[in-house]
Structures are given as structure tokens and as C-alpha cells.
Protein backbone atom coordinates (compact mmCIF):
# COMPACT_ATOMS: atom_id res chain seq x y z
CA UNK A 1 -21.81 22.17 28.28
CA UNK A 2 -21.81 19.94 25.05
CA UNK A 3 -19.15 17.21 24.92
CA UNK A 4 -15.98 17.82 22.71
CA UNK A 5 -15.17 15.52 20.31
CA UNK A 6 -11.58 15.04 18.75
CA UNK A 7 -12.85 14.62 15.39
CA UNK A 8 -9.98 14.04 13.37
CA UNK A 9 -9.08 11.41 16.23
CA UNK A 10 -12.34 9.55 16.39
CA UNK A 11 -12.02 9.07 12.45
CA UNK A 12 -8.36 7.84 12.72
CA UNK A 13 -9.85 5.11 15.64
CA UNK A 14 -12.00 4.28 13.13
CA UNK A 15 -9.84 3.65 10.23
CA UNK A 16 -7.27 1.85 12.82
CA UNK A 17 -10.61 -0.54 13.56
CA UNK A 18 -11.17 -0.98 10.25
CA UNK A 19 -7.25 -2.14 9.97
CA UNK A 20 -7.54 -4.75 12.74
CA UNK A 21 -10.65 -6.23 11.33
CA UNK A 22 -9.34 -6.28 7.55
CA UNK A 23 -6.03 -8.09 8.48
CA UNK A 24 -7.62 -10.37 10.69
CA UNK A 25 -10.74 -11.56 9.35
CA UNK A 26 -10.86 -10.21 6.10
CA UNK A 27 -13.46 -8.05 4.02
CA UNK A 28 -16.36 -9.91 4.54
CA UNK A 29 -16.31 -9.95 8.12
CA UNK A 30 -16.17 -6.00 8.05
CA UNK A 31 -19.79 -4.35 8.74
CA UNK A 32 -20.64 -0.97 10.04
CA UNK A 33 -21.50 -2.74 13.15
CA UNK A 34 -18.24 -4.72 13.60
CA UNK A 35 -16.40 -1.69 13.21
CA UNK A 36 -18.44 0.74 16.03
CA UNK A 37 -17.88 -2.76 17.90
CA UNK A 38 -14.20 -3.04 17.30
CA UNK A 39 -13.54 0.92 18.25
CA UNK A 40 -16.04 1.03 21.08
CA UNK A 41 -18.78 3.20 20.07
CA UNK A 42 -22.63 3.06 18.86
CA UNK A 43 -23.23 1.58 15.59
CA UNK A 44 -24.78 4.99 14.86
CA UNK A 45 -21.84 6.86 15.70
CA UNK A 46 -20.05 5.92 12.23
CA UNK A 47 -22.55 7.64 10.18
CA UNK A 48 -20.92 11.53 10.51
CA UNK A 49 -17.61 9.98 9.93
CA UNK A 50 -17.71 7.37 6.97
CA UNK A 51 -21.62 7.03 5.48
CA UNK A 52 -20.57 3.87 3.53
CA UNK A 53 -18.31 0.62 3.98
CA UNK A 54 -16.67 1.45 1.26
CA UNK A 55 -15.84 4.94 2.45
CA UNK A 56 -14.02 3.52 5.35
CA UNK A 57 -12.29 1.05 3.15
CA UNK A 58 -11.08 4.08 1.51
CA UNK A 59 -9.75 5.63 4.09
CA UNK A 60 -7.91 2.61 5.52
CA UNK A 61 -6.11 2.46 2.03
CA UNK A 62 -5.47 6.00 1.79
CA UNK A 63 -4.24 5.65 5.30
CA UNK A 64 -1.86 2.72 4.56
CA UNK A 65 -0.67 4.52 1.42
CA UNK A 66 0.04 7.78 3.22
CA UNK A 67 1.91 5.45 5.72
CA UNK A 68 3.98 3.67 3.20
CA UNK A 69 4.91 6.54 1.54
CA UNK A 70 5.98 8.00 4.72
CA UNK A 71 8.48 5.11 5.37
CA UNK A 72 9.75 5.53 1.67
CA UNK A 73 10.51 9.30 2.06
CA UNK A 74 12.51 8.34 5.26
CA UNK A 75 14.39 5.84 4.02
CA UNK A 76 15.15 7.05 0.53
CA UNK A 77 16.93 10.17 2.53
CA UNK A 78 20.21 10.26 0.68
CA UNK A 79 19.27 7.82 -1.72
CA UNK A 80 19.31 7.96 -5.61
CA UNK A 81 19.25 5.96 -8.96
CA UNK A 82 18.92 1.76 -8.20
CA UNK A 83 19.63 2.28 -4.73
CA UNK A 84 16.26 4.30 -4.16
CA UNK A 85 14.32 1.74 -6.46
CA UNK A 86 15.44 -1.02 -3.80
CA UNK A 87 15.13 0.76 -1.14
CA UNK A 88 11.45 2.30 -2.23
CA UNK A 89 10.41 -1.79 -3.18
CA UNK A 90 11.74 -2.93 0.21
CA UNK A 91 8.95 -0.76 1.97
CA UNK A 92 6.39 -1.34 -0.28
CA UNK A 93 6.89 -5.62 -0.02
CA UNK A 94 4.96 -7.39 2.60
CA UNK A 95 8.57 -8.09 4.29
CA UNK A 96 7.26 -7.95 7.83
CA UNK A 97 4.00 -8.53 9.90
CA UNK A 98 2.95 -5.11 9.39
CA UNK A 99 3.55 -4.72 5.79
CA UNK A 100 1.42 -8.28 5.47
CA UNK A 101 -1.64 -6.81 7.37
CA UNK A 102 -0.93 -3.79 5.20
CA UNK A 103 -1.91 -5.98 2.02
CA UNK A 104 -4.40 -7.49 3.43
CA UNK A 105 -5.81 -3.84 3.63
CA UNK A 106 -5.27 -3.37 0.49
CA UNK A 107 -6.72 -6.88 -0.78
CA UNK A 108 -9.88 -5.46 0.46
CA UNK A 109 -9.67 -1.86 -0.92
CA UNK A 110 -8.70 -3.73 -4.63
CA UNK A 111 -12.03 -5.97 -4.15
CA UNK A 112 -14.07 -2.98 -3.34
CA UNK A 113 -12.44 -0.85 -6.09
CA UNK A 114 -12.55 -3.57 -9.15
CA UNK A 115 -16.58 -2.70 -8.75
CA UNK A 116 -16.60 1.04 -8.17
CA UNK A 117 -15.28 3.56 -10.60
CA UNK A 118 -14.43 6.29 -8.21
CA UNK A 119 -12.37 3.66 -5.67
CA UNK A 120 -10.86 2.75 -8.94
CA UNK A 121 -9.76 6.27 -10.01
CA UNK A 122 -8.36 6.76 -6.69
CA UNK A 123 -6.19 3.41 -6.74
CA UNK A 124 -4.81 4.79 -10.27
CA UNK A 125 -3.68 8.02 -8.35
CA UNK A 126 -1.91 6.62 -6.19
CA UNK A 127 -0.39 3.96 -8.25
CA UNK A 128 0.67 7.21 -10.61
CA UNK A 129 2.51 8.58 -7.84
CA UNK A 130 4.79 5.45 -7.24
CA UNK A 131 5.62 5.07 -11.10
CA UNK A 132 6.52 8.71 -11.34
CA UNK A 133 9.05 8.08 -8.27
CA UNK A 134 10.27 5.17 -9.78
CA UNK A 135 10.99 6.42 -13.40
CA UNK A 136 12.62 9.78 -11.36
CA UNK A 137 14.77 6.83 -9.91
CA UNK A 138 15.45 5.48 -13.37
CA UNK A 139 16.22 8.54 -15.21
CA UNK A 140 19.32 9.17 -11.89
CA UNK A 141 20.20 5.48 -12.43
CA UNK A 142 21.45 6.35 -15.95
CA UNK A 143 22.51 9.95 -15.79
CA UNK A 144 24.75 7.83 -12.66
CA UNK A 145 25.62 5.45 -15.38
CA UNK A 146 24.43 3.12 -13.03
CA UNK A 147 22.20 1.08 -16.28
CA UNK A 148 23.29 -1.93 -18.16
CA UNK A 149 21.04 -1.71 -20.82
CA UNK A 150 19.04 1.42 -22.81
CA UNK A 151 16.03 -0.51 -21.27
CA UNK A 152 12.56 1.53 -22.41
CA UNK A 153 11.94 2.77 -18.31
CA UNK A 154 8.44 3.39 -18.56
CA UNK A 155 7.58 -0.40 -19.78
CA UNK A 156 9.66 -1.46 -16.94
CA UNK A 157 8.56 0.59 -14.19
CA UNK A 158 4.85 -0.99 -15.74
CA UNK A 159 5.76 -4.36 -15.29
CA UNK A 160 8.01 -3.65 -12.13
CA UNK A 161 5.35 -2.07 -10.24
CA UNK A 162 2.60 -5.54 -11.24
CA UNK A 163 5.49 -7.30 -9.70
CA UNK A 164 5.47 -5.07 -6.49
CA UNK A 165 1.47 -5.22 -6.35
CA UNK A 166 1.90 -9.22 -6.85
CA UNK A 167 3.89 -9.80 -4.24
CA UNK A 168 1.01 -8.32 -1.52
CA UNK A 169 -1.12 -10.77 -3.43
CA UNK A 170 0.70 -13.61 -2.72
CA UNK A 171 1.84 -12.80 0.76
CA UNK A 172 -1.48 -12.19 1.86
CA UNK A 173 -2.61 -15.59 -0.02
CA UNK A 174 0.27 -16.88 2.54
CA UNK A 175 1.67 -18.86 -0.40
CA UNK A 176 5.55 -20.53 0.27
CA UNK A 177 7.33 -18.43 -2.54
CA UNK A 178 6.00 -15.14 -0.84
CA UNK A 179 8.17 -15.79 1.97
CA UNK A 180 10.59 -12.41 2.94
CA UNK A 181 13.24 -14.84 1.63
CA UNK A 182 11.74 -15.57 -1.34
CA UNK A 183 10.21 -12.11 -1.87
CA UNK A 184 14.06 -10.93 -1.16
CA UNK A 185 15.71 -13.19 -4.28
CA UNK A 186 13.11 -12.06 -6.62
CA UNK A 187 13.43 -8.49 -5.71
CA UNK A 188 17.16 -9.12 -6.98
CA UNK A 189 16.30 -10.93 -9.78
CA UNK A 190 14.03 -8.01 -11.15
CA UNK A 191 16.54 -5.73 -10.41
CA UNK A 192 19.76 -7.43 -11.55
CA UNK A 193 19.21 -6.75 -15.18
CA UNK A 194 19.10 -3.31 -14.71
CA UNK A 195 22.43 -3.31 -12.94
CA UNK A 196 25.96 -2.09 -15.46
């Protein structure tokens, strides 16, 4: 009788491999073989899961998107307006060890993607999906009359969300003002100005 294989499971071992070897040695230490290695299987026995490198840098981001956005939806519960915003920013930050490895993931998914259209398109999807949240957010903020200013939301939520995506950068580049204590202050100070 032929072996059953779990495939859903084997991919998710793979993408968790792919995780471990991303925020620990970075991109260029990830090959096809390093991963099989990492997860414990034939270099061979990638190919019906993820053909390329980049497919399985893919699914690593998709996986630490899906992952992020399923701490957001748990701790937004009950949440609306500014409070949601900070809240939403909070899980999104590199605040913690696993929120650093999670940019280093996505470090490696942006290098990949600033070469390949399609990685690219995929990146603005999910980007799309955070600014739509956080303009929802906006638009409760000042039917709450929770804004101190008539503030244009959508070039906000723009620059907001390059301020979010910044702060993986510099976390990941371990820099001092990426700190959580740091990271914490400026989260206030972009928010502050919004505040009535």
C-alpha cells in the first residue's frame, strides 16, 4: 500500500523551514537544498510542492501575512476608530522576537519581489488590504469625533503605512532607534496629530 502523505502539512514544514532559515541567515543562504535539509527530506522532494525559490519565498510571506492579520482580527475585537489603528500598528511592528524574524521574512520576499512583477503584484494586494482597514479605521475615528484635524485620510494612511513598512526595515537592520522603545514613541508621535 502506497504511503500517505499530509500534503497540506508537508508544504506548511516547508514554509516553517523556509522561516527558520530566512530569520537566521538571511536570503542568500536559502537554496532548495538548505531547505529539504532544514525540514528533513530529499532535495527532490521540494519540487511537487514549491518548483522555484521564489515560490517558497512566496509562501513564507503569504504565510506571515495571513498570520499577522490573524493577530490583528483578534485583537481589534471590540476595537474602533484610533484605538484599532494602534492596536492594528502594534501587531504589524517588529515589537517582539517573532515579529523581528517576521521582517526578516519579509526583507527577503521585498528583495525577491523588487525584481519580479508577479511577487510585486502580490505585495500590492496585500498592502491594499491593510490601507483599506486603516482608512475603515479613519473614517470611525471621525464619525467618533475622535479627529483633530480634517486631515486628507488616504495621504495619511500612504505615508502611515511607509512608516509601518520602515520600521521592519530598520528592526531587521538591528539599528538603535528601532528598539520596541523607540519603535513605541514614534508610533505615538505619528499618531498624536491625529488625536482631538
Amino acid at each position: 500500500m502506497p504511503k500517505l502523505v499530509d500534503h497540506a502539512s508537508r508544504r506548511e514544514e516547508l514554509v516553517h523551514a523556509v522561516w527558520r532559515i530566512l530569520a537566521r541567515d538571511g536570503a542568500a543562504a536559502m537554496t532548495m537544498r538548505q531547505v529539504a535539509a532544514e525540514a528533513g527530506y530529499a532535495n527532490g522532494a521540494l519540487k511537487p510542492y514549491f518548483a522555484t525559490k521564489a515560490d517558497l519565498v512566496e509562501a513564507t510571506y503569504t504565510h506571515v501575512f495571513e498570520q499577522t492579520n490573524g493577530r490583528v482580527a483578534g485583537a481589534v475585537t471590540g476595537l474602533r476608530g484610533l484605538a484599532a489603528v494602534e492596536v492594528f500598528s502594534r501587531e504589524v511592528m517588529p515589537l517582539d522576537g517573532e515579529r523581528l524574524d517576521e521582517a526578516r521574512v519579509v526583507l527577503a520576499f521585498w528583495q525577491e519581489a523588487a525584481h519580479d512583477a508577479t511577487l510585486a503584484a502580490h505585495n500590492r494586494r496585500f498592502m491594499a488590504q491593510w490601507r483599506d482597514c486603516l482608512l475603515a479605521w479613519l473614517d470611525e475615528a471621525r464619525a467618533d469625533g475622535e479627529l483633530a484635524t480634517p486631515a486628507d485620510p488616504a495621504t495619511w494612511t500612504d505615508g502611515f503605512l511607509t512608516f509601518l513598512l520602515g520600521t521592519q526595515v530598520t528592526a531587521a537592520l538591528g539599528l538603535q532607534a528601532a528598539s520596541p522603545a523607540h519603535l513605541e514613541r514614534q508610533l505615538q508621535a505619528q499618531l498624536e496629530p491625529l488625536r482631538a
